[in-house]
Protein backbone atom coordinates (compact mmCIF):
# COMPACT_ATOMS: atom_id res chain seq x y z
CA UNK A 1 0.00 0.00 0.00
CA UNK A 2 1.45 3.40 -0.79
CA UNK A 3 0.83 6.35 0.97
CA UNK A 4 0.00 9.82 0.34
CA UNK A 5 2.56 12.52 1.08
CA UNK A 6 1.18 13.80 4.31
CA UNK A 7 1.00 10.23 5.61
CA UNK A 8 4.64 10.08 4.91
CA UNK A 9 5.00 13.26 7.00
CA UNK A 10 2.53 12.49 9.66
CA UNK A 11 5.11 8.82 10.03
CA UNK A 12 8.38 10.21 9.69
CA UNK A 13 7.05 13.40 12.47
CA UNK A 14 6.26 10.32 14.72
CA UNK A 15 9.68 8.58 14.51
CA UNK A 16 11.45 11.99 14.92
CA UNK A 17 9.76 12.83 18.32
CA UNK A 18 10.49 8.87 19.49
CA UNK A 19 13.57 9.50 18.74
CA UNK A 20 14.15 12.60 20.38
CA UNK A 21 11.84 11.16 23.36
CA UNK A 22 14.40 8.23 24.28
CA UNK A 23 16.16 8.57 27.17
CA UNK A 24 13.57 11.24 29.17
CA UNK A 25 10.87 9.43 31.04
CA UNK A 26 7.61 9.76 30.28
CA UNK A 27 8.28 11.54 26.98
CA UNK A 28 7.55 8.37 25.05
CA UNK A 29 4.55 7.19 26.30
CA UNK A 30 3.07 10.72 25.89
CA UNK A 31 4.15 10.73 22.00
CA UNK A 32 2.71 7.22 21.60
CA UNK A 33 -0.84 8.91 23.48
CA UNK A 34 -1.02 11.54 21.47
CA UNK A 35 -0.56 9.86 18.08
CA UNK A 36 -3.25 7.18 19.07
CA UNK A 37 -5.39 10.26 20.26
CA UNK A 38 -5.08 12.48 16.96
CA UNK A 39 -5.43 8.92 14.59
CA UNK A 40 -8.92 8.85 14.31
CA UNK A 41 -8.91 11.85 12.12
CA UNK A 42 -10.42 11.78 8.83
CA UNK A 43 -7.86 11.25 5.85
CA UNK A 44 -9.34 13.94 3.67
CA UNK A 45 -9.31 16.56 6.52
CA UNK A 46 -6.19 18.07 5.44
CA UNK A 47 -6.43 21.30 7.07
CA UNK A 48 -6.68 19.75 10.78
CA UNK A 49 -3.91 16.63 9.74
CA UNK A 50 -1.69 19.94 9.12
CA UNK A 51 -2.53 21.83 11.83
CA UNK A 52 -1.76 18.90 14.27
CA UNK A 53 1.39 18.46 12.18
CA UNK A 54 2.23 21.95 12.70
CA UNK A 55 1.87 21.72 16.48
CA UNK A 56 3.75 18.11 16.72
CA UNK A 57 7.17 19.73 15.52
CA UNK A 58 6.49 22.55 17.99
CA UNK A 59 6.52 19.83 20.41
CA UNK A 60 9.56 18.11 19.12
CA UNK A 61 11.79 21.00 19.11
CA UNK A 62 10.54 21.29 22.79
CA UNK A 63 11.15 17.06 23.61
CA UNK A 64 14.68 18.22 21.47
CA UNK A 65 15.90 21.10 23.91
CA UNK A 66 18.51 19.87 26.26
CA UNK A 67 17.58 21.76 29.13
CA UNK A 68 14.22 19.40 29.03
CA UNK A 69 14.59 16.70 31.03
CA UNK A 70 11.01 15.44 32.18
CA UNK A 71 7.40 15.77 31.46
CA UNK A 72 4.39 16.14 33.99
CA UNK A 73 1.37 15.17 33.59
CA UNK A 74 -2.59 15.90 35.11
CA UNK A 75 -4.40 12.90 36.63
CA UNK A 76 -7.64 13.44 37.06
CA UNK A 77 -8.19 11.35 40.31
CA UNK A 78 -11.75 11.57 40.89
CA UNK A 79 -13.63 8.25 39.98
């Protein structure tokens, strides 16, 4: 199966920010969530697909900087 040009963005984003995410804890866990999270997009809605593109290498020059060196999270306890 081939795929379209933004898939082949949307894949090689994904591997960049694991990547960059090894070796800080909790960073890749939160790429893999996010990715899941944002898949259930429709194909043809390129103007979101980019939008969450442009935000994801926001985020990976962030995961990138070496003065980052953890990630917190909010956990919504109630139940």
């Amino acid at each position: 199966m081939k795929h379209s040009k933004l898939q082949k963005q949307v894949l090689g984003l994904y591997k960049q920010c694991l990547r960059a995410a090894q070796g800080k804890p909790g960073f890749p866990e939160n790429v893999k969530t996010e990715f899941r999270k944002n898949s259930s997009l429709v194909r043809s809605d390129t103007l979101r697909i980019e939008y969450f593109m442009r935000h994801g290498y926001r985020q990976l020059d962030r995961i990138k900087d070496p003065c980052v060196s953890g990630m917190g999270q909010f956990v919504d306890t109630k139940e």
